[in-house]
C-alpha atoms as a PDB file:
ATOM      1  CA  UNK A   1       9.057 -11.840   9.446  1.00  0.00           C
ATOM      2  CA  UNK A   2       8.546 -11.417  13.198  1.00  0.00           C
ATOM      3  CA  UNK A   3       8.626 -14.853  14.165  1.00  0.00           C
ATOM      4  CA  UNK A   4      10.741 -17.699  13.735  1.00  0.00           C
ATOM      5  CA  UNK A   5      10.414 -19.709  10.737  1.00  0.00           C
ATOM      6  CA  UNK A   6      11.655 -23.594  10.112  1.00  0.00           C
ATOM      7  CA  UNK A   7      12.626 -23.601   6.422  1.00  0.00           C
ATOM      8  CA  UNK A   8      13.034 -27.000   4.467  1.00  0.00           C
ATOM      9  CA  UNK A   9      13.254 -25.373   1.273  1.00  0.00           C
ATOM     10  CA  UNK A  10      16.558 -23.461   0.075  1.00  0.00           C
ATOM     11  CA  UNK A  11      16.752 -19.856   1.041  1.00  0.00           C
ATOM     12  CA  UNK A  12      17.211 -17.691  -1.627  1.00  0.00           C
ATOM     13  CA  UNK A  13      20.723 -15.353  -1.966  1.00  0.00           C
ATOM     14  CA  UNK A  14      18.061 -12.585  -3.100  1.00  0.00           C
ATOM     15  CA  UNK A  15      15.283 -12.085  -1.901  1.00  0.00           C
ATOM     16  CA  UNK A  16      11.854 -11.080  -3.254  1.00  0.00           C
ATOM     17  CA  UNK A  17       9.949  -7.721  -2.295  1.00  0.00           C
ATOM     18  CA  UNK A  18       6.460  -7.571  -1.581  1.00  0.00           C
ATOM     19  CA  UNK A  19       5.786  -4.282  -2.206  1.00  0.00           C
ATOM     20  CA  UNK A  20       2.374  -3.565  -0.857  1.00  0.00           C
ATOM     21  CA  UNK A  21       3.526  -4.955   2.674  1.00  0.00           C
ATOM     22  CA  UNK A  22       7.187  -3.509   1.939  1.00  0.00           C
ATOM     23  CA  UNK A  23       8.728  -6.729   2.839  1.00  0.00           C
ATOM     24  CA  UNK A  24      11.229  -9.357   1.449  1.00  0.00           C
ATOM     25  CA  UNK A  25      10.938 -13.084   1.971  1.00  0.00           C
ATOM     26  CA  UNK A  26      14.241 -15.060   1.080  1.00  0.00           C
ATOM     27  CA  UNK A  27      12.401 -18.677   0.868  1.00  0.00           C
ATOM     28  CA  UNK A  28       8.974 -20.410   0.356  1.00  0.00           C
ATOM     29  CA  UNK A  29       8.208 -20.635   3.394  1.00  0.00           C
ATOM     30  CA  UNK A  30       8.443 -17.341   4.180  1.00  0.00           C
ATOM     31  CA  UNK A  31       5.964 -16.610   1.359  1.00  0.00           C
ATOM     32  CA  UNK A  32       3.929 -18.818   2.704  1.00  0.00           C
ATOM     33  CA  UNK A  33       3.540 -17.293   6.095  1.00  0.00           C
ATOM     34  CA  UNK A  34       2.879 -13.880   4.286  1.00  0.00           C
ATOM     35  CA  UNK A  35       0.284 -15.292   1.903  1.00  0.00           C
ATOM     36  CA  UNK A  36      -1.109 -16.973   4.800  1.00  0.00           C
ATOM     37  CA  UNK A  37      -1.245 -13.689   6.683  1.00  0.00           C
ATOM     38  CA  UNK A  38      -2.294 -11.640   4.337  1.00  0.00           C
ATOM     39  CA  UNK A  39      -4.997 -13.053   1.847  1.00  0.00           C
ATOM     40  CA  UNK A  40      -7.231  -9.507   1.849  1.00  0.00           C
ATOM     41  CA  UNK A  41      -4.270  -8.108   0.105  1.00  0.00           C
ATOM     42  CA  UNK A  42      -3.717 -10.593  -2.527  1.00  0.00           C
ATOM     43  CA  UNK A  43      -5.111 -10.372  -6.362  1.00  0.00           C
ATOM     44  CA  UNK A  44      -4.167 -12.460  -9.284  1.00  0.00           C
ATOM     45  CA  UNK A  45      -1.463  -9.661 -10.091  1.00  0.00           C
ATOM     46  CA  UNK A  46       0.483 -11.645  -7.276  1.00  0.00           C
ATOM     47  CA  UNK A  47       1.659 -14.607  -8.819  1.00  0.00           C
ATOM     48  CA  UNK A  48       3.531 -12.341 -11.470  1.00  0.00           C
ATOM     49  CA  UNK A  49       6.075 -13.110 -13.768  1.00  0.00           C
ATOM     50  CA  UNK A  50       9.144 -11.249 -11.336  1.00  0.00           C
ATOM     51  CA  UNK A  51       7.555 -13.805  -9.039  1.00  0.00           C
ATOM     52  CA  UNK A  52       7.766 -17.112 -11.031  1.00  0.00           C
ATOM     53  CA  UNK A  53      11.329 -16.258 -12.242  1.00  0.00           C
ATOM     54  CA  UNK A  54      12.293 -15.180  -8.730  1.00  0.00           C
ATOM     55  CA  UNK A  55      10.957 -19.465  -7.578  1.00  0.00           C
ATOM     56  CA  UNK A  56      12.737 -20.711 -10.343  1.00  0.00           C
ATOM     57  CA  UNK A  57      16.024 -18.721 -10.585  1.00  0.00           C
ATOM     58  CA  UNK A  58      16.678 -17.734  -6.902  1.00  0.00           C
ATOM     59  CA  UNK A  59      14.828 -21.183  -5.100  1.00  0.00           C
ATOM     60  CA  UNK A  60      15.901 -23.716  -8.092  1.00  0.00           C
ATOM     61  CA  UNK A  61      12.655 -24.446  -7.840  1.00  0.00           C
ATOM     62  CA  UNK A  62      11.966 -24.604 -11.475  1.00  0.00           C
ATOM     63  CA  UNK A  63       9.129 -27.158 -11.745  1.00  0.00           C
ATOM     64  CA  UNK A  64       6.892 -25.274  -9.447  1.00  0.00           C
ATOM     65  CA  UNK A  65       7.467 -21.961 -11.383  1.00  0.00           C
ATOM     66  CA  UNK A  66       6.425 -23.794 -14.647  1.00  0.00           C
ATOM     67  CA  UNK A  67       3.326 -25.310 -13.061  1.00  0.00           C
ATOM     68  CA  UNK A  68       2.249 -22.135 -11.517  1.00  0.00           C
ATOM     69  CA  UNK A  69       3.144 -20.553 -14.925  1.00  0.00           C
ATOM     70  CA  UNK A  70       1.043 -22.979 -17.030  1.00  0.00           C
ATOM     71  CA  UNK A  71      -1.930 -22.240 -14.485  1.00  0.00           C
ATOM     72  CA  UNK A  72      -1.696 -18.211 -14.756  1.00  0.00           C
ATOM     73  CA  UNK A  73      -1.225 -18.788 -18.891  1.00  0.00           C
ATOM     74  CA  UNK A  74      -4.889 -21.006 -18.951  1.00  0.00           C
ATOM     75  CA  UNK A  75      -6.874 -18.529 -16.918  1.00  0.00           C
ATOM     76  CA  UNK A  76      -7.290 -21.198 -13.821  1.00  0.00           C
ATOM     77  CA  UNK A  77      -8.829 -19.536 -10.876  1.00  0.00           C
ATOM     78  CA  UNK A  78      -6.299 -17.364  -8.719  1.00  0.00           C
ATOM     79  CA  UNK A  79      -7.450 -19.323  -5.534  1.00  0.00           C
ATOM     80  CA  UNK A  80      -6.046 -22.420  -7.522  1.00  0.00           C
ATOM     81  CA  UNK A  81      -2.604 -20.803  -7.918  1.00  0.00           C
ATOM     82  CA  UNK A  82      -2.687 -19.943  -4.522  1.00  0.00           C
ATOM     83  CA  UNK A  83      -3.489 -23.246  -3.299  1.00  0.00           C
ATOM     84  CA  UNK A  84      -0.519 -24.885  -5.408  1.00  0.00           C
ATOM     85  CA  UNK A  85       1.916 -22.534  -4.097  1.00  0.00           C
ATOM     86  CA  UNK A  86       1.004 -23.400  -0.561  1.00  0.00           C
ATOM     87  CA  UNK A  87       1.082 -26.779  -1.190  1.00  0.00           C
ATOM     88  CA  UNK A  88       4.445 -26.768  -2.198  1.00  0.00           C
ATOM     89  CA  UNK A  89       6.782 -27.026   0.515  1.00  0.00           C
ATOM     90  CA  UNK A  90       4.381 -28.057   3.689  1.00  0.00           C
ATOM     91  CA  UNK A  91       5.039 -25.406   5.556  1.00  0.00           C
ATOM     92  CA  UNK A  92       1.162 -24.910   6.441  1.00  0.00           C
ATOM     93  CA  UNK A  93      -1.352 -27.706   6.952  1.00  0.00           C
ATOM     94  CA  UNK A  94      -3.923 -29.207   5.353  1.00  0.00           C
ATOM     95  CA  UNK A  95      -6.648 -27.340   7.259  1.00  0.00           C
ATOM     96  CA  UNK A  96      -4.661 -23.768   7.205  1.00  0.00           C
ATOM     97  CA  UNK A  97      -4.413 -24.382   3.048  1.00  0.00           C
ATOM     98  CA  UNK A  98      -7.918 -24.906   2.898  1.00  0.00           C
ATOM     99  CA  UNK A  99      -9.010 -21.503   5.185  1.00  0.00           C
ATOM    100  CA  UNK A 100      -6.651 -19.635   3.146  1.00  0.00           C
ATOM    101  CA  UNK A 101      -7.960 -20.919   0.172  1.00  0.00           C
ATOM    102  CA  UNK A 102     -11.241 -20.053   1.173  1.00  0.00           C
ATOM    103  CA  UNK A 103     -10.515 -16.422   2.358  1.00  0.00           C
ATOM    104  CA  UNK A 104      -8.932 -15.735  -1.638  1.00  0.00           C
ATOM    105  CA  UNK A 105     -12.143 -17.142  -3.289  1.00  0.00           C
ATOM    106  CA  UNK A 106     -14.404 -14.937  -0.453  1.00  0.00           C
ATOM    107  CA  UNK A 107     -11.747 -11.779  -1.570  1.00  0.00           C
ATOM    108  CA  UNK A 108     -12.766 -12.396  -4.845  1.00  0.00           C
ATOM    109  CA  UNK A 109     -15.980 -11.887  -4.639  1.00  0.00           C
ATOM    110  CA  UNK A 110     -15.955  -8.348  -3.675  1.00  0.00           C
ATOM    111  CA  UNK A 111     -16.149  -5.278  -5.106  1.00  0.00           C
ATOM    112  CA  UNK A 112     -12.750  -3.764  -7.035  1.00  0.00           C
ATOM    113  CA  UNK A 113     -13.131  -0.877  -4.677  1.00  0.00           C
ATOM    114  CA  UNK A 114     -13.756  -3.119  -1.470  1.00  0.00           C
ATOM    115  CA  UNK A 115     -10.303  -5.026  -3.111  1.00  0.00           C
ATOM    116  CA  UNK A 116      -8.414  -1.853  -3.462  1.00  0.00           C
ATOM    117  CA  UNK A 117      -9.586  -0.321  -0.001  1.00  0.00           C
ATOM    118  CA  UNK A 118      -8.207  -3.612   1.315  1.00  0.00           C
ATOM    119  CA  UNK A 119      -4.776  -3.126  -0.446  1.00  0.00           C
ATOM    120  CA  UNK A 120      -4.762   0.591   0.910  1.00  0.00           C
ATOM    121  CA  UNK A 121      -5.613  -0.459   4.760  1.00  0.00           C
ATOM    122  CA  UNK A 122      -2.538  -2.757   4.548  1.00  0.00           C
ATOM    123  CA  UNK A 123      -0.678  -0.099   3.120  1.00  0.00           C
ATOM    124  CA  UNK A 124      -1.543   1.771   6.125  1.00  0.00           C
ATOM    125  CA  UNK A 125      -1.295  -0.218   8.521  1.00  0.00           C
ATOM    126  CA  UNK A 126       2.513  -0.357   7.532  1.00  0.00           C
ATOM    127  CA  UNK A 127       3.059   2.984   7.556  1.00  0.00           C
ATOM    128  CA  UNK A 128       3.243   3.878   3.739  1.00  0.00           C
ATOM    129  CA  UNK A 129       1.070   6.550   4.497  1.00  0.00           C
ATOM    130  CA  UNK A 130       1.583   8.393   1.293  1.00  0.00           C
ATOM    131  CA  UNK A 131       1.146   5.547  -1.330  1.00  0.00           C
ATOM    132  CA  UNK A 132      -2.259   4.673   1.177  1.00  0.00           C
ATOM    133  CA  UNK A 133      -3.351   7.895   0.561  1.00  0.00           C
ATOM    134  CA  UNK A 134      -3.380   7.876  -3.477  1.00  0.00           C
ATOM    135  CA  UNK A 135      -4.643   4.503  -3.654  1.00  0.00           C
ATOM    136  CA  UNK A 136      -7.697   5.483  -1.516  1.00  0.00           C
ATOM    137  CA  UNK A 137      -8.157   8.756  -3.827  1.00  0.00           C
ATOM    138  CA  UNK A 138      -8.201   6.218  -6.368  1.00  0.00           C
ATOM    139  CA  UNK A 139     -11.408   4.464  -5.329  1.00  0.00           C
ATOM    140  CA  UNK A 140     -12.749   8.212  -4.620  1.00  0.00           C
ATOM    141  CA  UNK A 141     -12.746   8.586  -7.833  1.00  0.00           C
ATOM    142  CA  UNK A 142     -14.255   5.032  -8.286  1.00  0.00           C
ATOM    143  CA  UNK A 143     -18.002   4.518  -9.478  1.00  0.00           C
ATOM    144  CA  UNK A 144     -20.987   2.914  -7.967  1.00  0.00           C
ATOM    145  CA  UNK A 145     -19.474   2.975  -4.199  1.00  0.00           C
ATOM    146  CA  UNK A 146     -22.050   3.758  -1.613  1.00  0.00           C
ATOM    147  CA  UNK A 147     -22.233   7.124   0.596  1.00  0.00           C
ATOM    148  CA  UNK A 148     -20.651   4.705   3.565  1.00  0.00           C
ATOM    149  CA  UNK A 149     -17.964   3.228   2.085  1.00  0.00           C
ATOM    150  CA  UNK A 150     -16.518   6.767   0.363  1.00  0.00           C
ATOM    151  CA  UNK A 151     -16.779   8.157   3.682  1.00  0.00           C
ATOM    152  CA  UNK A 152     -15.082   5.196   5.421  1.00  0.00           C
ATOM    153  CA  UNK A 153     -12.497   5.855   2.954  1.00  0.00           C
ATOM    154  CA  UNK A 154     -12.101   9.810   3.576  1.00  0.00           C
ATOM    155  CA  UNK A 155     -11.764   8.596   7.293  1.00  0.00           C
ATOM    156  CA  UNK A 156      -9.039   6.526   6.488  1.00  0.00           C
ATOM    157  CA  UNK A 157      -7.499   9.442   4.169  1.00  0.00           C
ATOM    158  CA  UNK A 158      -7.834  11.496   7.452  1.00  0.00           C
ATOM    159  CA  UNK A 159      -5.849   8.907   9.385  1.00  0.00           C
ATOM    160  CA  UNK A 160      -3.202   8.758   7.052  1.00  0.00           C
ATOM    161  CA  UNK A 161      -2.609  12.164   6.962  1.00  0.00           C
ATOM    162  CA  UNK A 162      -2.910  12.300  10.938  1.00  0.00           C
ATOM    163  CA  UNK A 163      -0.479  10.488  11.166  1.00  0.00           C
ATOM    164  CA  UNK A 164       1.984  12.610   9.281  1.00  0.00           C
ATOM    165  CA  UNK A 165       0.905  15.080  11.594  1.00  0.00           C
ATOM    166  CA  UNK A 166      -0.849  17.072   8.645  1.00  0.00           C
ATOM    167  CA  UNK A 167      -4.282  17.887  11.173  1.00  0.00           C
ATOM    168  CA  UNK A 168      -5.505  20.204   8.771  1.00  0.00           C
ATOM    169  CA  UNK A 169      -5.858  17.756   6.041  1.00  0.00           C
ATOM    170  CA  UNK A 170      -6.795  15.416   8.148  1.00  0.00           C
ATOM    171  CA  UNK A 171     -10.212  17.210   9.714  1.00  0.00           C
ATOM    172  CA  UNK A 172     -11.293  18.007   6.127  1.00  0.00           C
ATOM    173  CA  UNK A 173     -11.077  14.648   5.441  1.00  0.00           C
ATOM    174  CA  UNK A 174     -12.485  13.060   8.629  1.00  0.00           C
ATOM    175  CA  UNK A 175     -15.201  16.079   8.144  1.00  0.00           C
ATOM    176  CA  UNK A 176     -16.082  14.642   4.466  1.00  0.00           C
ATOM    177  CA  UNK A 177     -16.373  11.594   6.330  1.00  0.00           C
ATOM    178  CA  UNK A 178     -19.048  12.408   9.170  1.00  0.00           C
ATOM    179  CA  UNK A 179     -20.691  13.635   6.157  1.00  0.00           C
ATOM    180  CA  UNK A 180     -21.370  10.590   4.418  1.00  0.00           C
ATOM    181  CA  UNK A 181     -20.920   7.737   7.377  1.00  0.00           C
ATOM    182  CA  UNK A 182     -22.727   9.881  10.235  1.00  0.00           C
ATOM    183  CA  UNK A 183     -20.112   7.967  12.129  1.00  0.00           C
ATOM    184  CA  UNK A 184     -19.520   9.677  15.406  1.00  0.00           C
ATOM    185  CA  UNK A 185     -15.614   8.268  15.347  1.00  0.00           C
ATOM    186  CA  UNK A 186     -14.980  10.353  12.270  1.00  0.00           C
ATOM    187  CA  UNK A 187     -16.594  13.328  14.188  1.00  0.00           C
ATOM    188  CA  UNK A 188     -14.588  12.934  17.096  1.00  0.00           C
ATOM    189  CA  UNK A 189     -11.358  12.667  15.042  1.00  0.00           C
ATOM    190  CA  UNK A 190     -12.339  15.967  13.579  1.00  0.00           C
ATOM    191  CA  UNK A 191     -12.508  17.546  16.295  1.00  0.00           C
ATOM    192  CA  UNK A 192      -9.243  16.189  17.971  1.00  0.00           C
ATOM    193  CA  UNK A 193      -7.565  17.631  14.586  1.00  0.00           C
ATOM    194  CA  UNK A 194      -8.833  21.082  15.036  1.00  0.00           C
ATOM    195  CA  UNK A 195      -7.607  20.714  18.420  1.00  0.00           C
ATOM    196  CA  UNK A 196      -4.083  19.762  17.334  1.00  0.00           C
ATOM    197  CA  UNK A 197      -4.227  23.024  14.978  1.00  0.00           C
ATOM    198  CA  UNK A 198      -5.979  25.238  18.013  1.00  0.00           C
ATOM    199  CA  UNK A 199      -8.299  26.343  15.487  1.00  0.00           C
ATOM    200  CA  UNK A 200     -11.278  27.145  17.755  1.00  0.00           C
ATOM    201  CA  UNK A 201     -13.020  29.174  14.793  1.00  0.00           C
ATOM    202  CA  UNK A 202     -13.493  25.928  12.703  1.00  0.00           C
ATOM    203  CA  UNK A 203     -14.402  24.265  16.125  1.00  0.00           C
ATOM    204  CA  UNK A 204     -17.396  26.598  16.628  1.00  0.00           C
ATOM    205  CA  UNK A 205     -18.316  26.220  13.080  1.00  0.00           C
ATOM    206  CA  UNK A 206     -18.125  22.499  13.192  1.00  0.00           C
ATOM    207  CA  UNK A 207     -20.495  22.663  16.720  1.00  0.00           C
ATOM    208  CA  UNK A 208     -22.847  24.534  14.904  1.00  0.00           C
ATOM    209  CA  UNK A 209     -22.900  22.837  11.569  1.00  0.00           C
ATOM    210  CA  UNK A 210     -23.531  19.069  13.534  1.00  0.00           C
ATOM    211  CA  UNK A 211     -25.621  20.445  16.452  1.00  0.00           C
ATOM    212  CA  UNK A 212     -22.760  19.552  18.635  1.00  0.00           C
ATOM    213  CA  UNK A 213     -23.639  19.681  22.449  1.00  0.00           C
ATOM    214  CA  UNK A 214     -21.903  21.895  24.566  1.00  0.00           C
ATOM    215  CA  UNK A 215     -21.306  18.417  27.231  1.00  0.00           C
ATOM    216  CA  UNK A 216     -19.890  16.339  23.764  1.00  0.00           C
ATOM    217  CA  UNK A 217     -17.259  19.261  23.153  1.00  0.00           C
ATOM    218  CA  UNK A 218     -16.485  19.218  26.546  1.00  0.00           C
ATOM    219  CA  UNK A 219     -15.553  15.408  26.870  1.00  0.00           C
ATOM    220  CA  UNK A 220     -13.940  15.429  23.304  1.00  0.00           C
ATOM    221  CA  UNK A 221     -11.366  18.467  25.404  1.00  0.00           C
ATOM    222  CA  UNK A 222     -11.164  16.364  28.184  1.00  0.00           C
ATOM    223  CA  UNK A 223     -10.157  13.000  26.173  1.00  0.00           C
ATOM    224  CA  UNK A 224      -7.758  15.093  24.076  1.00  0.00           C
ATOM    225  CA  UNK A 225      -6.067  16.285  26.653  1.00  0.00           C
ATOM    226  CA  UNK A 226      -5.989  13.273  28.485  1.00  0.00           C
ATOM    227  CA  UNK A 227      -4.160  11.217  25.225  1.00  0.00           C
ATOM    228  CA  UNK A 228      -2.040  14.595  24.842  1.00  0.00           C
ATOM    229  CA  UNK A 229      -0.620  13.494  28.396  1.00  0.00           C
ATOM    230  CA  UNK A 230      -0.749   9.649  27.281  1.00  0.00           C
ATOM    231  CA  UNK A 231       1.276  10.781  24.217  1.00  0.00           C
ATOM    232  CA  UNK A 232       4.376  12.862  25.674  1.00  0.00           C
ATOM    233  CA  UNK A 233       4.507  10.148  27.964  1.00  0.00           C
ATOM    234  CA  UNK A 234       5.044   7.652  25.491  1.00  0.00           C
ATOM    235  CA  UNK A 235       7.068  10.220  23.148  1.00  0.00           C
ATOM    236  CA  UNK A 236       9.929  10.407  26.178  1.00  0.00           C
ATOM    237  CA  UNK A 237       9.708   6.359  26.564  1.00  0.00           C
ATOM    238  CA  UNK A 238      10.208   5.833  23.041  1.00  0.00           C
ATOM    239  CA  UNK A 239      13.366   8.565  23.084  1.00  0.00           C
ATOM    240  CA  UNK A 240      14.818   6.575  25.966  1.00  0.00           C
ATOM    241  CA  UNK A 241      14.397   3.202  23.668  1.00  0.00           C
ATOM    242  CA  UNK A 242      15.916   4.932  20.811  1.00  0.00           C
ATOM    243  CA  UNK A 243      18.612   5.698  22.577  1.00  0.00           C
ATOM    244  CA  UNK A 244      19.521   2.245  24.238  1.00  0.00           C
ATOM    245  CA  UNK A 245      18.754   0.750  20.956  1.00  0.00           C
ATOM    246  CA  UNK A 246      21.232   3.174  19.308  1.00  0.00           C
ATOM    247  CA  UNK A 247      23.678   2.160  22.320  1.00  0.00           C
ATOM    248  CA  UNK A 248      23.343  -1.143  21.688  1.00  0.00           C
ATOM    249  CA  UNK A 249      24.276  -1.244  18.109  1.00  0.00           C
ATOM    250  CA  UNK A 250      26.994   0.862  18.516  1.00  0.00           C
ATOM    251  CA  UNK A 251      28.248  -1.072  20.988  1.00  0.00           C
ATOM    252  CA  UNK A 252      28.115  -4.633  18.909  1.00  0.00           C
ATOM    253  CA  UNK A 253      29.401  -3.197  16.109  1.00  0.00           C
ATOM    254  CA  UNK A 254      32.184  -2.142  18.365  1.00  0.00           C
ATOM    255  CA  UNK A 255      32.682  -5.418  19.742  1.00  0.00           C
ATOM    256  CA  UNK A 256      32.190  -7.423  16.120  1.00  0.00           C
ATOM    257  CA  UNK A 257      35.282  -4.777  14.954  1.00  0.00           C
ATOM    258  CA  UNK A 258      37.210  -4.385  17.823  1.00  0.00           C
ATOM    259  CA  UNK A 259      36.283  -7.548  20.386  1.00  0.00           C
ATOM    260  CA  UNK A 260      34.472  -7.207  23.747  1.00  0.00           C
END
């Protein structure tokens, strides 16, 4: 989970897999910390069955899956089921309950394409680039969202697919973008993307389609050459920490079959 975690509560021989956040939690507490963590993510959806039977087979914790199971069944509030599961093992306090509690009834007040951007960024943000993508063509395809948000959305797309080193996709998206959001972020990524494909063509197009001073293209060359440097830099450092890390396993599992 990142960070150490005092667990009162029996840890489970199985654990359960969050799928959006591509993580498994083997006790309550755990859950806690991710719920905790992660309440722009969450929808009723969470507490589901797979859930309840995972608290009352793998836990033993039988009486909490039944009570969170009679609350789903009546239709109370999902910030109430939240709040029961936190308050089940006191791993957070009073006060965190209650802001978390708080954040899930503000969450539910938005927008099912606000919620479902909000599931997609976390999917991003851990690196499931390809299930972010289809979730945020899902709310392209959404109704009633404003000319911001879809473009704040195609920016995203064009992250996502940036980041799989797929430029070309990326500009059109970041270029749908500028188009809705005006956002001068989603113009610079564009840019930086033809860049990466040396497609000056679609360059000169793109200065002449947004007015694009000659001084604007100029610094966006500058600053992508600049993180171009920033980048191999970083590439060799993280070869060189691959390689001690791959060292170091080696060398434990050595020791663990062998002795030192």
């Amino acid at each position: 989970m990142g960070e150490l975690i005092l667990c009162r509560q029996p840890m489970a021989a199985t654990p359960f897999y969050i799928e959006n956040a591509s993580l498994n939690v083997y006790s309550l507490e755990e859950l806690c910390y991710y719920i905790f963590h992660n309440t722009e993510t969450l929808s009723p959806d969470f507490i589901s069955e797979e859930l309840l039977t995972w608290i009352d087979e793998e836990l033993s914790f039988p009486s909490l899956a039944d009570r969170l199971r009679a609350l789903k069944e009546s239709d109370t509030p999902f910030h109430v089921q939240i709040e029961t599961l936190l308050s089940s093992c006191g791993y957070l306090t009073p006060g965190e309950i209650k802001d978390t509690v708080r954040e899930v009834m503000l969450f539910a007040g938005l927008s099912p394409a606000e919620k479902k951007k909000k599931v997609a960024d976390q999917l991003l943000r851990n690196g499931r680039f390809r299930r972010a993508i289809l979730t945020y063509q899902e709310i392209l395809d959404s109704e009633d969202i404003s000319r911001v948000f879809y473009g704040d959305v195609c920016h995203n797309i064009g992250y996502a697919y940036a980041q799989a080193f797929l430029f070309r996709e990326a500009a059109g998206y970041y270029r749908m973008a500028y188009e809705r959001n005006t956002s001068t972020r989603s113009l610079s990524q564009m840019l930086f993307c033809l860049m990466e494909c040396d497609d000056e063509k679609a360059i000169d197009c793109a200065v002449a389609d947004y007015h694009i001073r000659p001084e604007q293209i100029d610094m966006a060359r500058k600053v992508f050459e600049a993180a171009n440097s920033s980048a191999e830099v970083k590439e060799a450092q993280q070869r060189a920490a691959d390689t001690l890390h791959i060292y170091d396993r080696l060398r434990s599992e050595y020791i663990r079959k062998y002795g030192a």
